[in-house]
C-alpha atoms as a PDB file:
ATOM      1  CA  UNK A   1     -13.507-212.302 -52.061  1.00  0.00           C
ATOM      2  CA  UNK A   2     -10.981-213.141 -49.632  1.00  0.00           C
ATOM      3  CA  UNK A   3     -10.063-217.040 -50.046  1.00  0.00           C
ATOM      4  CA  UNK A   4      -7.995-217.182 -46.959  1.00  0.00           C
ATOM      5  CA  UNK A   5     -11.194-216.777 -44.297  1.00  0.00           C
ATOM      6  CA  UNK A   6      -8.734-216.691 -41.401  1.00  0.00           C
ATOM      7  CA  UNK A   7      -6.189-214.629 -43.041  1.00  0.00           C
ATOM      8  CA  UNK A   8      -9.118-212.185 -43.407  1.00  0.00           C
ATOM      9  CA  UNK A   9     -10.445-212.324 -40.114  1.00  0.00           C
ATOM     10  CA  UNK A  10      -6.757-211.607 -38.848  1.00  0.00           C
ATOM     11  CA  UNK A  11      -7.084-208.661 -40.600  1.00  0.00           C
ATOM     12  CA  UNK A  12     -10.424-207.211 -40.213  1.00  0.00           C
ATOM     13  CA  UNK A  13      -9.446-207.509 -36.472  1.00  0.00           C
ATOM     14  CA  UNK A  14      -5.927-205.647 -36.654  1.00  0.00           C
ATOM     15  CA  UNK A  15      -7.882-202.994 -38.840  1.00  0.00           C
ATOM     16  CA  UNK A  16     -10.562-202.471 -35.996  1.00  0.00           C
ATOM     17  CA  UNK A  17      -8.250-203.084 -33.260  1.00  0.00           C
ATOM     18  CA  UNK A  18      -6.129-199.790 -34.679  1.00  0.00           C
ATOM     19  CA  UNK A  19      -8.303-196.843 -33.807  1.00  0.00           C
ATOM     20  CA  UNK A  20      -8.365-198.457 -30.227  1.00  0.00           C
ATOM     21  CA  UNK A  21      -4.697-198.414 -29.794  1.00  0.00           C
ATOM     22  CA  UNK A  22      -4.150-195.010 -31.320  1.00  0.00           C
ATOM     23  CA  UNK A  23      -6.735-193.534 -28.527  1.00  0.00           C
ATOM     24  CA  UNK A  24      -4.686-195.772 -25.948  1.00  0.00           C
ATOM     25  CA  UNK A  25      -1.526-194.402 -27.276  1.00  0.00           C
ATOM     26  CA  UNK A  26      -2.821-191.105 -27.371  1.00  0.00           C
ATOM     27  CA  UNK A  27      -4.196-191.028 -23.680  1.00  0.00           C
ATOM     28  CA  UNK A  28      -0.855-192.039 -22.536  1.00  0.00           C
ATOM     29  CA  UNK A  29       0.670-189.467 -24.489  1.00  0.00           C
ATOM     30  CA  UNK A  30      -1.586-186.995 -22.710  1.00  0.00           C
ATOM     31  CA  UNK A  31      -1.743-187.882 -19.380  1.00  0.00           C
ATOM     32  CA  UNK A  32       2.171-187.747 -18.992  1.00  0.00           C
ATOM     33  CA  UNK A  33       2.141-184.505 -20.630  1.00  0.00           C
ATOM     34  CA  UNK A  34      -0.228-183.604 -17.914  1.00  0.00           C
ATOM     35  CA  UNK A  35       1.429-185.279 -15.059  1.00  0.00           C
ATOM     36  CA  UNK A  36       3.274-183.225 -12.475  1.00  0.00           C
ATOM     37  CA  UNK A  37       7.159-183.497 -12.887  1.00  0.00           C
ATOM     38  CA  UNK A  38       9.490-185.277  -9.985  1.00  0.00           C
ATOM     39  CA  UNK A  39      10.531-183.402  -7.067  1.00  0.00           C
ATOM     40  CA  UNK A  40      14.052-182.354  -7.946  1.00  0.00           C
ATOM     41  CA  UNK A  41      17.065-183.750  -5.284  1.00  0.00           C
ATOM     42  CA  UNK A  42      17.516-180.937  -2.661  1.00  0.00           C
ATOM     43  CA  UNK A  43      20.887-179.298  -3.457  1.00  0.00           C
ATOM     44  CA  UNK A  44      24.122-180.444  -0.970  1.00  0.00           C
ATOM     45  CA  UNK A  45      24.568-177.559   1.288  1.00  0.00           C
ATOM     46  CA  UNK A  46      28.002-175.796   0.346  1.00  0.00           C
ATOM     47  CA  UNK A  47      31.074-174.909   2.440  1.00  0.00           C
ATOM     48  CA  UNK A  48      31.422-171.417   3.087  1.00  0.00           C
ATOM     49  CA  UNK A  49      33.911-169.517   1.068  1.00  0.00           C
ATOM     50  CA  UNK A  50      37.334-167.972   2.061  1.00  0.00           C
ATOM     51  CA  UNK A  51      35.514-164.029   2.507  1.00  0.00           C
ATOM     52  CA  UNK A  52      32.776-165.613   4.012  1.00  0.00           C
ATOM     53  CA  UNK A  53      34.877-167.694   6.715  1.00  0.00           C
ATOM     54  CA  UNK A  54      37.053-164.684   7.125  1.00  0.00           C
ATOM     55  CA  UNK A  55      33.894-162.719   8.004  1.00  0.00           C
ATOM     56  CA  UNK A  56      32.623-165.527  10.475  1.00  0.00           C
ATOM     57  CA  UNK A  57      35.992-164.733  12.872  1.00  0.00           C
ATOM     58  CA  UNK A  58      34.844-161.685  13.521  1.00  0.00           C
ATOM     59  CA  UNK A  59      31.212-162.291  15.105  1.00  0.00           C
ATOM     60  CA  UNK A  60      30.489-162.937  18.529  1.00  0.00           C
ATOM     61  CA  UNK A  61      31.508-165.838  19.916  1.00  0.00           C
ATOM     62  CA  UNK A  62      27.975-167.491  20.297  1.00  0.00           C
ATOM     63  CA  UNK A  63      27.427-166.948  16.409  1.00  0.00           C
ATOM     64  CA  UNK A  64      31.047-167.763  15.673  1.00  0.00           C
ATOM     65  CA  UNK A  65      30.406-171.361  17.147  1.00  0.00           C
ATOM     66  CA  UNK A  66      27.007-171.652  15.497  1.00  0.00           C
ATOM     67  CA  UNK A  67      29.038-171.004  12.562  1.00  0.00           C
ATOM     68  CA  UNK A  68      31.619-173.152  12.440  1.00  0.00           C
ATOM     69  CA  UNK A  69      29.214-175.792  13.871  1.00  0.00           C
ATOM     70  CA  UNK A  70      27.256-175.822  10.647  1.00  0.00           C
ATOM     71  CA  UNK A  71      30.162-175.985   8.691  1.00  0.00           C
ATOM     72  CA  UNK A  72      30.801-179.022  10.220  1.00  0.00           C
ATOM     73  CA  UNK A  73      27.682-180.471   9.554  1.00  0.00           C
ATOM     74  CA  UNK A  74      28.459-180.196   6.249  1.00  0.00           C
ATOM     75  CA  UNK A  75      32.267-182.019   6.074  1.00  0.00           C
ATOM     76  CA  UNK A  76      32.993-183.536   9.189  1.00  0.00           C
ATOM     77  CA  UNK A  77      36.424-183.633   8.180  1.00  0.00           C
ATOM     78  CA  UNK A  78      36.771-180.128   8.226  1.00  0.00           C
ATOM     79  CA  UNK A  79      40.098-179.342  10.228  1.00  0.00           C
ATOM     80  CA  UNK A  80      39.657-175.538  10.203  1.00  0.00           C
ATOM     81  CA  UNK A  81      36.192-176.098  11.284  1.00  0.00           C
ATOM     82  CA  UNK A  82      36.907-178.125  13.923  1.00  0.00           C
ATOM     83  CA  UNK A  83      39.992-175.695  15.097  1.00  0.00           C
ATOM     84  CA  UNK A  84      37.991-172.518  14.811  1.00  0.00           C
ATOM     85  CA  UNK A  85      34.635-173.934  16.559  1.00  0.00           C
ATOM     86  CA  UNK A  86      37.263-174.982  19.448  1.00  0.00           C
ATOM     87  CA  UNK A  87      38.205-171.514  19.953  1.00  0.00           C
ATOM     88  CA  UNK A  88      34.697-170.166  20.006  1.00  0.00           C
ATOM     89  CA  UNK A  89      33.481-172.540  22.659  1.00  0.00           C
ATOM     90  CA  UNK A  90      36.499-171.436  24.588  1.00  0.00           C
ATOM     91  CA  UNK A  91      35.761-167.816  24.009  1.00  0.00           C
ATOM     92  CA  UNK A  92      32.230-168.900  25.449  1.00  0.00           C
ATOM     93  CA  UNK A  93      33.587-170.837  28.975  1.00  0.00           C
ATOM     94  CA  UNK A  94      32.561-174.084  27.535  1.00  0.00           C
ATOM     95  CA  UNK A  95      36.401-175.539  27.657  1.00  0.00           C
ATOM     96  CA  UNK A  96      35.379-179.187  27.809  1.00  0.00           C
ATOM     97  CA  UNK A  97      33.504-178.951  24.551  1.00  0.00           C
ATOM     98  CA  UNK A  98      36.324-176.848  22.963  1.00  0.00           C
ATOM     99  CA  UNK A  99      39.038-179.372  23.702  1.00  0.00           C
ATOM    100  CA  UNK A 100      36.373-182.073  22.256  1.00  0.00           C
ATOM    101  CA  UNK A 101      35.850-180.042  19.656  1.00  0.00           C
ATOM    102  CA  UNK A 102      40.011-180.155  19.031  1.00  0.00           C
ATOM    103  CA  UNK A 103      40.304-183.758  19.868  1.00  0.00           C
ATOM    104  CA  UNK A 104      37.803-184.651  17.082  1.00  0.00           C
ATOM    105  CA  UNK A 105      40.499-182.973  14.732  1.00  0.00           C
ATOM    106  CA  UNK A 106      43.663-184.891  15.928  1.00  0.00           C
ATOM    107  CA  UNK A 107      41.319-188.312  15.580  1.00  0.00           C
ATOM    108  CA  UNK A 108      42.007-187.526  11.683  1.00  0.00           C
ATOM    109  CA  UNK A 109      45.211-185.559  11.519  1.00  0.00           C
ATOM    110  CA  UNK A 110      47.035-186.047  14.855  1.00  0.00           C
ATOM    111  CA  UNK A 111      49.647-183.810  14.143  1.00  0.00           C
ATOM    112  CA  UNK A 112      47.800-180.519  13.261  1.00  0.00           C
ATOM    113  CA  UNK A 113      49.487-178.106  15.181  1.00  0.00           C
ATOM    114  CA  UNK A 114      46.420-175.708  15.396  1.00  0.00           C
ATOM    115  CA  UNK A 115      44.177-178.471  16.824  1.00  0.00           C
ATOM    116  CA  UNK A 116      46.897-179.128  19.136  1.00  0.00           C
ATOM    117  CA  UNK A 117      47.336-175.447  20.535  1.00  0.00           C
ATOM    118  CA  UNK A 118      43.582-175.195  20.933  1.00  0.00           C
ATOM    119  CA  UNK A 119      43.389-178.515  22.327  1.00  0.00           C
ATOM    120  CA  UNK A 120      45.976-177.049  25.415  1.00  0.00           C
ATOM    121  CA  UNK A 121      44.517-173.487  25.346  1.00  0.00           C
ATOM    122  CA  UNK A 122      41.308-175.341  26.713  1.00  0.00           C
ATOM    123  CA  UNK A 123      42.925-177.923  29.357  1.00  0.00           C
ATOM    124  CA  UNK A 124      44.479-174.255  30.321  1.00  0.00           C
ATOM    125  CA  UNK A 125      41.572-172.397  30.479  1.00  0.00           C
ATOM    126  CA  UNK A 126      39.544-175.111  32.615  1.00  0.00           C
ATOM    127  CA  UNK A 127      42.350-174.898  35.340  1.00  0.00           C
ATOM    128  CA  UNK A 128      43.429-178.450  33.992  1.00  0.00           C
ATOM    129  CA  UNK A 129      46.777-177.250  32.702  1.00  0.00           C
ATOM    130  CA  UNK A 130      48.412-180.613  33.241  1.00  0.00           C
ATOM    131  CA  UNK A 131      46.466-182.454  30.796  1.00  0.00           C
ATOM    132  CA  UNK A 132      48.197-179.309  28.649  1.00  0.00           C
ATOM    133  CA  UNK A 133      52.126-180.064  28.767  1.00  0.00           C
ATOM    134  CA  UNK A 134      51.951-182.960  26.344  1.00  0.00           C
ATOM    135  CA  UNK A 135      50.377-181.643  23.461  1.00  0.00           C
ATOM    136  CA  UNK A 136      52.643-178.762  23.855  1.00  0.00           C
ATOM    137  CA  UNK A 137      55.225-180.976  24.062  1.00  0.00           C
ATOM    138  CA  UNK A 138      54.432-182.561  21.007  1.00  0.00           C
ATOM    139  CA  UNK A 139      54.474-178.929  19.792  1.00  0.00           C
ATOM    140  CA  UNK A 140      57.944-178.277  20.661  1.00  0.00           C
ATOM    141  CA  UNK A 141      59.207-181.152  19.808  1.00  0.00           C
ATOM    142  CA  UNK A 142      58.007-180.442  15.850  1.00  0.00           C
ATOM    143  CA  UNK A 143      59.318-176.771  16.715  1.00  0.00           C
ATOM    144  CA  UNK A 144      60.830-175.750  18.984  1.00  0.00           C
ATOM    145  CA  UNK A 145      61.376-171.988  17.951  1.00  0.00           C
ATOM    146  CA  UNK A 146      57.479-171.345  18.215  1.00  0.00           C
ATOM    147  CA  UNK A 147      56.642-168.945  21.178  1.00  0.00           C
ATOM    148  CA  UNK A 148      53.343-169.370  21.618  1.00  0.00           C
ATOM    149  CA  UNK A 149      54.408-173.456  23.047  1.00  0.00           C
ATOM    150  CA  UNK A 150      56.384-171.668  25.518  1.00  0.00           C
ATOM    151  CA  UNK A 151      54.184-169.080  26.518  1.00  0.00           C
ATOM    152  CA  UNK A 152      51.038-171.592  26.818  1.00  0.00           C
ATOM    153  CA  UNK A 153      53.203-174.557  28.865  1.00  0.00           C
ATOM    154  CA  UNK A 154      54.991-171.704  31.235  1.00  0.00           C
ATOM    155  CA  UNK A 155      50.869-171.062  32.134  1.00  0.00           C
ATOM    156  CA  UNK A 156      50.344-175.286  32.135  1.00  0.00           C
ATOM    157  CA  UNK A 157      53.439-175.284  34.687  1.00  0.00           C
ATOM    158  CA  UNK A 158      52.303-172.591  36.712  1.00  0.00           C
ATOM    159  CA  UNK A 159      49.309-173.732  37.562  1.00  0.00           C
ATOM    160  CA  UNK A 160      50.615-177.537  38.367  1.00  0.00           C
ATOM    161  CA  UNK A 161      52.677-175.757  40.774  1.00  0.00           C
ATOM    162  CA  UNK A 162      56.085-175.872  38.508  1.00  0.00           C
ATOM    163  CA  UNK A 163      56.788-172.339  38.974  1.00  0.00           C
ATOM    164  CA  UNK A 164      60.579-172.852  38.187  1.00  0.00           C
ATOM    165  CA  UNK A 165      59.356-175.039  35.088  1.00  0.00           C
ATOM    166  CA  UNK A 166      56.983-171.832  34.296  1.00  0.00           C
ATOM    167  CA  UNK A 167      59.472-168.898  34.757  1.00  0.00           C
ATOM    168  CA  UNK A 168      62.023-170.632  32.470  1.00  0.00           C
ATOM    169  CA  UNK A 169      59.087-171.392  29.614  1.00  0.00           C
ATOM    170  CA  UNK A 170      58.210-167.748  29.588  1.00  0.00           C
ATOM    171  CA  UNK A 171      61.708-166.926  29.583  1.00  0.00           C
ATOM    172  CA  UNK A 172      62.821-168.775  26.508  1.00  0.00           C
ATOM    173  CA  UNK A 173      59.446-167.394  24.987  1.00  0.00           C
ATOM    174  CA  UNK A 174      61.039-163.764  25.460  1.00  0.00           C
ATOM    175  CA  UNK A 175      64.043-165.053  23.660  1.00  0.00           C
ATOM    176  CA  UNK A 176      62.231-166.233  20.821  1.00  0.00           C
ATOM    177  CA  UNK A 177      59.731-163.219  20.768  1.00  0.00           C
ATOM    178  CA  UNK A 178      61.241-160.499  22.770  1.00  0.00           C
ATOM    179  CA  UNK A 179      58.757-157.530  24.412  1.00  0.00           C
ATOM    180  CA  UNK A 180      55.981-160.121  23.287  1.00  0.00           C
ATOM    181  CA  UNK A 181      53.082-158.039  25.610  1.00  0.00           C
ATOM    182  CA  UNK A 182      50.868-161.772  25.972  1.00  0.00           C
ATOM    183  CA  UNK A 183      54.302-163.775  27.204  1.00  0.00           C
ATOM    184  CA  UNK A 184      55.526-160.397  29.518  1.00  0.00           C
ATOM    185  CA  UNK A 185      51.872-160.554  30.918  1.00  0.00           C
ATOM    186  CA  UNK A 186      52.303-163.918  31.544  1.00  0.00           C
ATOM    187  CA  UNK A 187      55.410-163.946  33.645  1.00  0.00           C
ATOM    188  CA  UNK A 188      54.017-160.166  35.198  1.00  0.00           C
ATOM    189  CA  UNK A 189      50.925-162.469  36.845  1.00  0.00           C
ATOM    190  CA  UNK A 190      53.604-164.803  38.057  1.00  0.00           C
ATOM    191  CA  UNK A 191      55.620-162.329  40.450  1.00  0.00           C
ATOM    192  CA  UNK A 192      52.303-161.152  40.996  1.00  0.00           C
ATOM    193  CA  UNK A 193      50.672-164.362  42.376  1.00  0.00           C
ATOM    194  CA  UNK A 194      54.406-164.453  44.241  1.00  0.00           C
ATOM    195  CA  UNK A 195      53.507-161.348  45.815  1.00  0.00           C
ATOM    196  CA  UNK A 196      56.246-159.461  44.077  1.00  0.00           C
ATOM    197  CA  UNK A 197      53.693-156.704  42.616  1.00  0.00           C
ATOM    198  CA  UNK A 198      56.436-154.305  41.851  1.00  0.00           C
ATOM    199  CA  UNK A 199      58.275-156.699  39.687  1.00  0.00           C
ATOM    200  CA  UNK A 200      54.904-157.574  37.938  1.00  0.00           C
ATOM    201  CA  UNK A 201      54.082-153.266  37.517  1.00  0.00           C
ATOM    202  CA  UNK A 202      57.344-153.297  35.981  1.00  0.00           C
ATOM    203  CA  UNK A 203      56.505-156.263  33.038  1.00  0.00           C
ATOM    204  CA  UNK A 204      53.038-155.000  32.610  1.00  0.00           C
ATOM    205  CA  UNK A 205      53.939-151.251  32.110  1.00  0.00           C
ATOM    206  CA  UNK A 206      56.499-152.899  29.329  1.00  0.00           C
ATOM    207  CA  UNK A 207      53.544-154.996  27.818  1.00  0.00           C
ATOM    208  CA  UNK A 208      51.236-152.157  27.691  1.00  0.00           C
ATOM    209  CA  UNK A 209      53.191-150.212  25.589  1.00  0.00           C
ATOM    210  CA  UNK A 210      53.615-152.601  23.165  1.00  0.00           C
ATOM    211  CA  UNK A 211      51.432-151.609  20.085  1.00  0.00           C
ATOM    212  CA  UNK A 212      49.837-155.403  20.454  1.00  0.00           C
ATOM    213  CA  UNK A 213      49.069-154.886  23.604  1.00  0.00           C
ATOM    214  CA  UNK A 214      45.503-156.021  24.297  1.00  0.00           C
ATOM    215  CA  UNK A 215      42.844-154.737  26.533  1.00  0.00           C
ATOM    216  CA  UNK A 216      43.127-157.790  28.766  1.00  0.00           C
ATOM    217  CA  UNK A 217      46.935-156.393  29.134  1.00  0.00           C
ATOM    218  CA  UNK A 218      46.238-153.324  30.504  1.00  0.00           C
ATOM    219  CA  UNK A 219      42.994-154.121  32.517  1.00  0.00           C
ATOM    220  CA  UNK A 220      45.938-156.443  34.170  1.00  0.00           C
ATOM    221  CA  UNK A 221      47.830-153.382  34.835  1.00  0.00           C
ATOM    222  CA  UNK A 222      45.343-152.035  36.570  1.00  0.00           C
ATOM    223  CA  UNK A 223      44.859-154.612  38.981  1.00  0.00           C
ATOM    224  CA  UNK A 224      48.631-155.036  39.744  1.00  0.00           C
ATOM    225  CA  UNK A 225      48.272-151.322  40.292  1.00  0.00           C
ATOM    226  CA  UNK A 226      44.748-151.208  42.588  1.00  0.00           C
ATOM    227  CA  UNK A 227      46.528-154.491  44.565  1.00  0.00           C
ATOM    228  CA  UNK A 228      49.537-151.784  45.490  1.00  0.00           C
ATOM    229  CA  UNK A 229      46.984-148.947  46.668  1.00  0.00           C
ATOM    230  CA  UNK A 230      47.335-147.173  43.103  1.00  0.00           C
ATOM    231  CA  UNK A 231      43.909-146.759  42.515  1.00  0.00           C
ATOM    232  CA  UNK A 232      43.927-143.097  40.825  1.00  0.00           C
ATOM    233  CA  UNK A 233      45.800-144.452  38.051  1.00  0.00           C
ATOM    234  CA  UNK A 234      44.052-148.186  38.214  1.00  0.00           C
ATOM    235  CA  UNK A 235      41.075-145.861  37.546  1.00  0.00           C
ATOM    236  CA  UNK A 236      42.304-144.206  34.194  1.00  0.00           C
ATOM    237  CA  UNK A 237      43.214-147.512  33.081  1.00  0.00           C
ATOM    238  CA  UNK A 238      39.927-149.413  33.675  1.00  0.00           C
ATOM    239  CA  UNK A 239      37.558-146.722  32.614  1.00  0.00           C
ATOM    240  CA  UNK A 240      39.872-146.080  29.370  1.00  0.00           C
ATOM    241  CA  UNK A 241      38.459-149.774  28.117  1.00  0.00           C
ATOM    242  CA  UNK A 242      35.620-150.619  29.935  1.00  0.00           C
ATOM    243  CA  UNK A 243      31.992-149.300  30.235  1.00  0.00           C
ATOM    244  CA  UNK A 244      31.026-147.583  33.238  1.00  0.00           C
ATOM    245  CA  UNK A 245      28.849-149.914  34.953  1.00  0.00           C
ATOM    246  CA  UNK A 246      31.829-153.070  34.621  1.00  0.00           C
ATOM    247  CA  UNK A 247      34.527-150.747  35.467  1.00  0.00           C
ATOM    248  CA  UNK A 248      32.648-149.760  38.461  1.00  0.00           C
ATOM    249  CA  UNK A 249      32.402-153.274  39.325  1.00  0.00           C
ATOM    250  CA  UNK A 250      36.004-153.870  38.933  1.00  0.00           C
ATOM    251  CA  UNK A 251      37.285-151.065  40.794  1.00  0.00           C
ATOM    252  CA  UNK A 252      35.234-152.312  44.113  1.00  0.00           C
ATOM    253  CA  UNK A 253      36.823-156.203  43.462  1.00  0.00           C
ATOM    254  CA  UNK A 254      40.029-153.815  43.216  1.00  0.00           C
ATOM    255  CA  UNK A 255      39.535-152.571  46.637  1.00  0.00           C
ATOM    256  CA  UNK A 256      38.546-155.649  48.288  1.00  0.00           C
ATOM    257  CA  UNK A 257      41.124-157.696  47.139  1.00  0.00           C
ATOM    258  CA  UNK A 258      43.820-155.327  48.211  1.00  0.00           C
ATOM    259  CA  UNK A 259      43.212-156.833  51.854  1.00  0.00           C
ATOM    260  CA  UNK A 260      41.986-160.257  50.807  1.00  0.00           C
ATOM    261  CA  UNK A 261      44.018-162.867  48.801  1.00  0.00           C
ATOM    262  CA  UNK A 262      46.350-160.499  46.071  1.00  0.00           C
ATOM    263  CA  UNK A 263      48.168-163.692  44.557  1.00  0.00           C
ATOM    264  CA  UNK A 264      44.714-165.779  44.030  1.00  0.00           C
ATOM    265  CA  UNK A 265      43.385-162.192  42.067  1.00  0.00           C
ATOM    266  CA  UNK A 266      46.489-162.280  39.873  1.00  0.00           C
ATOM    267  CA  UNK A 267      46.634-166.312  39.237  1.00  0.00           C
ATOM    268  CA  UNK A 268      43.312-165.713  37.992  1.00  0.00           C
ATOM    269  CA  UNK A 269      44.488-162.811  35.831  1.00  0.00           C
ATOM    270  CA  UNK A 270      46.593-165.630  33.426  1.00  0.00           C
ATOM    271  CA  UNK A 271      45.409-166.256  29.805  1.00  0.00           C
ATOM    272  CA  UNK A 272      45.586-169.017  27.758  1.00  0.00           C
ATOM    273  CA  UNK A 273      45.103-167.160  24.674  1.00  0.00           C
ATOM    274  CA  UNK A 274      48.747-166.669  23.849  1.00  0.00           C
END
């Protein structure tokens, strides 16, 4: 007999109380083996690789900027992003985004020299070439020996009505890259917008033989030539790159401009891609 009644009682009760516990314990067990398991985080989207960038330059320009958008989505920070979406907006017509687009990259690194060059390739391309000239002054003034500056602020100059300014740019950018086809192109649609077509035949036959020549070169050519009545061989020229139904559309702007305004056809004819 126990002598200790409450000792006992204690006891009894822990001894009953058990098999209760165990069947708690147990449930428990149970129903978190049963329950579902957490969501897992969604992954951080990653950055595009080298290959895969490299293969993103040569799409389209609408999917390039889609792109290089997302890219930036993903690091804001990303300079070549920024640089490369830039372009692709440009390549598009949208030059007030592109030179946001480059702007947003000098905010972080204000001396990166690609943002910089896109930044006056689209003042340039929206007609706004002064706004150009002092980010490719900057340019010069870290290097001086670069071409492409002097090619790009010769166009800035021209059309801000420098053309003294612009003729010496392009100049010292044939010094520093001789029988370069985009800075002889350049110069060509300068005597051409001067009306002096035959000096501008003469640069742009020397650009289009150039193996770097582009097709925007030659279809240049061929308007320098269709402006002086040369239309046979404007013809070869613009139906050499161009499908039939644009060529056809070019060669009857060819023929009207001859008697309308030559020199506002060739202004037009600049690039800022250089």
């Amino acid at each position: 007999m126990c002598r200790n009644l409450a000792l006992c009682a204690t006891a009894l009760a822990l001894v009953l109380a058990a098999p209760g516990l165990a069947a708690a314990k147990s449930k428990d067990k149970a129903e978190a083996a049963t329950a579902p398991a957490a969501a897992p985080a969604p992954a951080r989207p990653q950055k595009a690789t080298a290959d895969q960038r490299a293969q993103a330059e040569r799409l389209e320009p609408l999917a390039r900027a889609a792109f290089w958008a997302h890219e930036l989505e993903i690091e804001p920070k990303d300079a070549q992003a920024g640089v490369r979406l830039s372009a692709a907006l440009r390549s598009l017509g949208r030059s007030d985004e592109a030179a946001q687009a480059a702007q947003a990259v000098l905010v972080l690194d204000p001396a990166n020299r690609d943002a910089l060059f896109e930044l006056a390739r689209a003042y340039i391309a929206a007609g706004n070439g002064f706004y150009a000239i002092e980010p490719l002054k900057r340019l010069q003034g870290a290097d001086a020996r670069d071409w492409r500056s002097w090619s790009l602020i010769g166009v800035a100059y021209d059309q801000v009505g420098r053309p003294a300014d612009a003729e010496a740019a392009w100049r010292q950018a044939l010094v520093l890259s001789p029988d370069n086809p985009a800075v002889l192109s350049n110069l060509a649609m300068h005597h051409a917008a001067k009306g002096e077509t035959a000096q501008a035949e003469t640069l742009l036959r020397r650009a289009a033989a150039q193996p770097a020549a582009t097709i925007q070169i030659r279809q240049n050519l061929a308007l320098i030539l269709g402006l002086q009545g040369k239309f046979a061989e404007a013809e070869t020229l613009t139906r050499q790159d161009l499908p039939p139904e644009i060529a056809d559309n070019n060669l009857a702007y060819l023929r009207a401009a001859r008697g309308a305004d030559a020199a506002a056809a060739a202004r037009s004819a600049q690039t800022a891609g250089s």
